[in-house]
C-alpha atoms as a PDB file:
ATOM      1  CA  UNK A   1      63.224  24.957  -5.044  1.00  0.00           C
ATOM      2  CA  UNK A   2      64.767  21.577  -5.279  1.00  0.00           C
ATOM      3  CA  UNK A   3      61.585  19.939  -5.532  1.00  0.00           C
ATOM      4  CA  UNK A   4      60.871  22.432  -8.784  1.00  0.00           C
ATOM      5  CA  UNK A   5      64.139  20.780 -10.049  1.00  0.00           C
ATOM      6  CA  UNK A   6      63.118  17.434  -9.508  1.00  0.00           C
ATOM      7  CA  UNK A   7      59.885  18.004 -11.432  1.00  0.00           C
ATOM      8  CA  UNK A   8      61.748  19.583 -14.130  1.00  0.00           C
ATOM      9  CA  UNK A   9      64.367  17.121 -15.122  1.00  0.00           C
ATOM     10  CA  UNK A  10      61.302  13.923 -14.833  1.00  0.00           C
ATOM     11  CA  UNK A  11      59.296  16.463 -17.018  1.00  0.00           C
ATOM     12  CA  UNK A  12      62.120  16.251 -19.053  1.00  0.00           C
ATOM     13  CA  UNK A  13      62.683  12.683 -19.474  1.00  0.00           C
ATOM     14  CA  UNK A  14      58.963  11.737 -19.676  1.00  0.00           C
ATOM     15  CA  UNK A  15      59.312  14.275 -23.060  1.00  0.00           C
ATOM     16  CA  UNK A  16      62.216  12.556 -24.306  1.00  0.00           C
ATOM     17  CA  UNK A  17      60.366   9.111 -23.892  1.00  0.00           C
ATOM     18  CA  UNK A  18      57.000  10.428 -25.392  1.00  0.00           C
ATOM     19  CA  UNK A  19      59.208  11.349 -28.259  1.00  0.00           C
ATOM     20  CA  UNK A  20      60.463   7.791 -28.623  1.00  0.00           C
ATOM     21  CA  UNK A  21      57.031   6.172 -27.895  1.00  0.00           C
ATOM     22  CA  UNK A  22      55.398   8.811 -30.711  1.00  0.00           C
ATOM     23  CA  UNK A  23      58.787   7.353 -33.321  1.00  0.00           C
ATOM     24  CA  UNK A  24      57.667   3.719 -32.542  1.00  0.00           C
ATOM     25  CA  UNK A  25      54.201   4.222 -33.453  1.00  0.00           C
ATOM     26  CA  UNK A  26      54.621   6.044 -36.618  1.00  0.00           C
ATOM     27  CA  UNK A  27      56.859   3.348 -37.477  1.00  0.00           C
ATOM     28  CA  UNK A  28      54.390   0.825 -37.208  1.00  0.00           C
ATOM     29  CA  UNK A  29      51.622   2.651 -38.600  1.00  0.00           C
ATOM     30  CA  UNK A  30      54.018   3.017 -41.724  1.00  0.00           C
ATOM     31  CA  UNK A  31      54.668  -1.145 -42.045  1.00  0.00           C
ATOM     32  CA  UNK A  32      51.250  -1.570 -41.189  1.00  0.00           C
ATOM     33  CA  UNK A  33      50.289   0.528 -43.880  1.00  0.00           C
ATOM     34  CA  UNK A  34      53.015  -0.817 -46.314  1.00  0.00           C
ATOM     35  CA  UNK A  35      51.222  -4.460 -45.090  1.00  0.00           C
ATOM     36  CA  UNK A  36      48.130  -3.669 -45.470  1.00  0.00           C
ATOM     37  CA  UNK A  37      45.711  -4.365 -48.422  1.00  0.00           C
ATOM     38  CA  UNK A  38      45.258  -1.420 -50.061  1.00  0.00           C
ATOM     39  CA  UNK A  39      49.078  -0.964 -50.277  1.00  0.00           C
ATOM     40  CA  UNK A  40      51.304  -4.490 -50.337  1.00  0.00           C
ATOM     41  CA  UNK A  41      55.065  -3.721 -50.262  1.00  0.00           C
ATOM     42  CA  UNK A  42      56.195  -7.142 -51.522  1.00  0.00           C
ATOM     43  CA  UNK A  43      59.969  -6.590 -49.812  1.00  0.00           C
ATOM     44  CA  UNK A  44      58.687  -5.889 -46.923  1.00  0.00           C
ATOM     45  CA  UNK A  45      56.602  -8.453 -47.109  1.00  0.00           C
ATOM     46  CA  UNK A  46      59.564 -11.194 -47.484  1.00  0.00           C
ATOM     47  CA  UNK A  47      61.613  -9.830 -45.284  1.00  0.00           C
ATOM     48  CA  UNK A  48      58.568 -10.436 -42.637  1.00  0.00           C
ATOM     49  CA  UNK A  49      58.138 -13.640 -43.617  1.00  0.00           C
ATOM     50  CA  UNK A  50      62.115 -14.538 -43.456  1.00  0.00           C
ATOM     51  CA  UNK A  51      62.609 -13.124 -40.301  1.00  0.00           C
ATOM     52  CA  UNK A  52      59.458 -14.415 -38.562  1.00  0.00           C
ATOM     53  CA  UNK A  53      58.999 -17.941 -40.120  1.00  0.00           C
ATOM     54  CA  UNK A  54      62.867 -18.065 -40.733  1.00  0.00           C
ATOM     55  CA  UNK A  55      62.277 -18.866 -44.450  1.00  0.00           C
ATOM     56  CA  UNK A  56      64.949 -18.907 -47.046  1.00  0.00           C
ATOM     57  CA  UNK A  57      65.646 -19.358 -50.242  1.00  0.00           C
ATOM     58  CA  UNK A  58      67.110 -22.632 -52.020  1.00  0.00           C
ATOM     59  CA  UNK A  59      70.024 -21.136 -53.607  1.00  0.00           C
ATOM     60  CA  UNK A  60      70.897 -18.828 -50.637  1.00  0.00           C
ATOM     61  CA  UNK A  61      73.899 -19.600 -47.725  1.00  0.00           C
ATOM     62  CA  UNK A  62      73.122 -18.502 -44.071  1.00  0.00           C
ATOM     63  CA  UNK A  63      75.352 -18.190 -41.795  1.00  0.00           C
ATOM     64  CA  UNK A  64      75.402 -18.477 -37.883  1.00  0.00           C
END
């Protein structure tokens, strides 16, 4: 019986990560799509770009 338990509750916490696994990937299919080049979401695109090449704009402050 306890081992029944046991099973249960990792059965339940391997569903609760699949769930979060199966959220990441349909978030990166969706900016992969909005990236891709049938569909090119410019914003998303610049934001990209600042965060990963730390790019910004001349007339723009950043702070630290």
């Amino acid at each position: 019986m306890q081992r029944r338990i046991q099973i249960d509750a990792e059965g339940d916490i391997l569903a609760a990560q699949l769930d979060t696994l199966r959220a990441e990937v349909a978030a990166y299919r969706n900016k992969t799509r909005r990236l891709s080049d049938d569909y090119l979401d410019l914003d998303l695109l610049d934001e990209q770009t600042r965060d990963v090449l730390g790019y910004v704009r001349a007339d723009e402050i950043v702070l630290r």
